[in-house]
C-alpha atoms as a PDB file:
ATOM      1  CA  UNK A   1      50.716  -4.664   0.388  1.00  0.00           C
ATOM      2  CA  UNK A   2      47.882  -2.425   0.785  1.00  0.00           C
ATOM      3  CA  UNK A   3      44.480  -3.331   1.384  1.00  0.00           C
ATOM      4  CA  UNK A   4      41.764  -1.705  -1.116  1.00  0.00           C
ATOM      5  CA  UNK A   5      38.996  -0.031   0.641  1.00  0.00           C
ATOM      6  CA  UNK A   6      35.449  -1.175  -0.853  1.00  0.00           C
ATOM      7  CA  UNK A   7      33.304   1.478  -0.845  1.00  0.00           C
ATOM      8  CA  UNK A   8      28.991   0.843  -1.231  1.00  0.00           C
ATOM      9  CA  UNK A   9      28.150   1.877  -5.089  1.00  0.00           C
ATOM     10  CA  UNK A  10      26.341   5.044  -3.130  1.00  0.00           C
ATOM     11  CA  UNK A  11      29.243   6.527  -2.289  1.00  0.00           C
ATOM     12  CA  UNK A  12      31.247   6.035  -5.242  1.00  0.00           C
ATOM     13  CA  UNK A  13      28.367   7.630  -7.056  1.00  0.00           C
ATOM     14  CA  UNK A  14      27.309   9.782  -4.688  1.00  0.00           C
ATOM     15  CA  UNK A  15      30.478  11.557  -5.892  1.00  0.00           C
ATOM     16  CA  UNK A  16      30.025  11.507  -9.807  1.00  0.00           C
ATOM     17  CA  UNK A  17      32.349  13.889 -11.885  1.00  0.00           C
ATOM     18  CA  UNK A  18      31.305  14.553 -15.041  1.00  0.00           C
ATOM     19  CA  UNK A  19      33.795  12.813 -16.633  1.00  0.00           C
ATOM     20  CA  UNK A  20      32.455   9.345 -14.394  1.00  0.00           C
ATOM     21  CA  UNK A  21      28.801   9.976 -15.764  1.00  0.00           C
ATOM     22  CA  UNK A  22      30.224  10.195 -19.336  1.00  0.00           C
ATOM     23  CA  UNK A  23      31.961   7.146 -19.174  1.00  0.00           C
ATOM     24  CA  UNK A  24      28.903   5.789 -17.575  1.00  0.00           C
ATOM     25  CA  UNK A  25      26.671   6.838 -20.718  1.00  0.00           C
ATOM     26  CA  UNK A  26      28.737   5.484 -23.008  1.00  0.00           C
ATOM     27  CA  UNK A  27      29.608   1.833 -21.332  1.00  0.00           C
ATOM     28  CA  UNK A  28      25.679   1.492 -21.959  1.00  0.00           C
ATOM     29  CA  UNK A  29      26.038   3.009 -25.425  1.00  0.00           C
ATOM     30  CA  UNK A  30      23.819   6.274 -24.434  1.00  0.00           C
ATOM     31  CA  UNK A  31      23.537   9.056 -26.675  1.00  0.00           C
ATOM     32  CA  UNK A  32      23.778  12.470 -24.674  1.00  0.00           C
ATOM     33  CA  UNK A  33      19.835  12.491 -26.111  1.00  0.00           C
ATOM     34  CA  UNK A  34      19.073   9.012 -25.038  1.00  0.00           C
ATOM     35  CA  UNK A  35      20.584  10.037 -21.583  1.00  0.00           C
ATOM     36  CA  UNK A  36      18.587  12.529 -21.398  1.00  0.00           C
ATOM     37  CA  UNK A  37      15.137  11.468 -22.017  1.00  0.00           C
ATOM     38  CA  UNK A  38      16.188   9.144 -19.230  1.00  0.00           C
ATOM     39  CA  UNK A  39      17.095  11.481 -16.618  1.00  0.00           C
ATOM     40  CA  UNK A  40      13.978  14.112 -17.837  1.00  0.00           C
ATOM     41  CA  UNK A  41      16.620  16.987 -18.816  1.00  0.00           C
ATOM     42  CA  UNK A  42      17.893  17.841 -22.137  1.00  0.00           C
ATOM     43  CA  UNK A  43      21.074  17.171 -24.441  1.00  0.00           C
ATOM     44  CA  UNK A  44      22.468  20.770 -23.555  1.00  0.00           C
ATOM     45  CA  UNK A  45      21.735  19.766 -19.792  1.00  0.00           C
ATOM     46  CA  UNK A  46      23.709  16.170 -20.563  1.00  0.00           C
ATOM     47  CA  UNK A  47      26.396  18.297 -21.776  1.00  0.00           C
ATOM     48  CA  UNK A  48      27.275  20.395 -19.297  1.00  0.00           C
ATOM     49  CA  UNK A  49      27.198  17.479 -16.578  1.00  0.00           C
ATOM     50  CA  UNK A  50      29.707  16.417 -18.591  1.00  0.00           C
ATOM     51  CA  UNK A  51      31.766  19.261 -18.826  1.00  0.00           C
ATOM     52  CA  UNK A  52      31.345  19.841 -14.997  1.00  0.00           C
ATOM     53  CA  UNK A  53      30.024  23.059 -15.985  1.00  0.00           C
ATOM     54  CA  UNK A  54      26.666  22.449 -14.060  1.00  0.00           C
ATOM     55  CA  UNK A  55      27.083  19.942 -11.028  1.00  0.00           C
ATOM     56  CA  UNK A  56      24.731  16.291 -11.237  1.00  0.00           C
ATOM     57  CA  UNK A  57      21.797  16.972  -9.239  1.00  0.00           C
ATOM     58  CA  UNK A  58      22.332  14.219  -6.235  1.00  0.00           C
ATOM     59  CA  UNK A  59      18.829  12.332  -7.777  1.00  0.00           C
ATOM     60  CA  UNK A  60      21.266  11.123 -10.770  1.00  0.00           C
ATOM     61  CA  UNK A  61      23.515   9.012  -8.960  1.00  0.00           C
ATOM     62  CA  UNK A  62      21.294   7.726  -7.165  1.00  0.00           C
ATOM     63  CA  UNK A  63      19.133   6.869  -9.898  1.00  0.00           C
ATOM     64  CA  UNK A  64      21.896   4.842 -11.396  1.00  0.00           C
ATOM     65  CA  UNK A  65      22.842   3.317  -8.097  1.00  0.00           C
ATOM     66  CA  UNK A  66      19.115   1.775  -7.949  1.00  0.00           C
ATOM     67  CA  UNK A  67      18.878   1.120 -11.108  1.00  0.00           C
ATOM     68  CA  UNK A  68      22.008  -1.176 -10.783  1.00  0.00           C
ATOM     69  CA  UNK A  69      20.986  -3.226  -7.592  1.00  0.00           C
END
């Protein structure tokens, strides 16, 4: 059987697709607008996270990594 690696929530996040951020926004029932007051960008920024159109800035996951210690 193999043995599953546990990796520190940095580095999981450190690594955020867009598709991981979107299901991150909406397990805490986050608009795109509400996510982006948060993060200090707009809706149309929010979006194209999402779409992996524009990469996350690093700050992002490691915002959510602090805010989830």
């Amino acid at each position: 059987m193999k043995k599953l690696q546990i990796l520190p929530i940095q580095a999981l996040l450190a690594r955020m697709t867009g598709e991981q951020f979107r299901s991150w926004r909406k397990n805490r029932g986050l608009s795109r607008e509400l996510a982006g007051e948060e993060f200090g960008v707009s809706t149309f920024t929010v979006e194209k996270w999402e779409q992996d159109t524009n990469p996350l800035p690093f700050a992002v996951p490691r915002l959510i990594a602090q805010n989830a210690s």
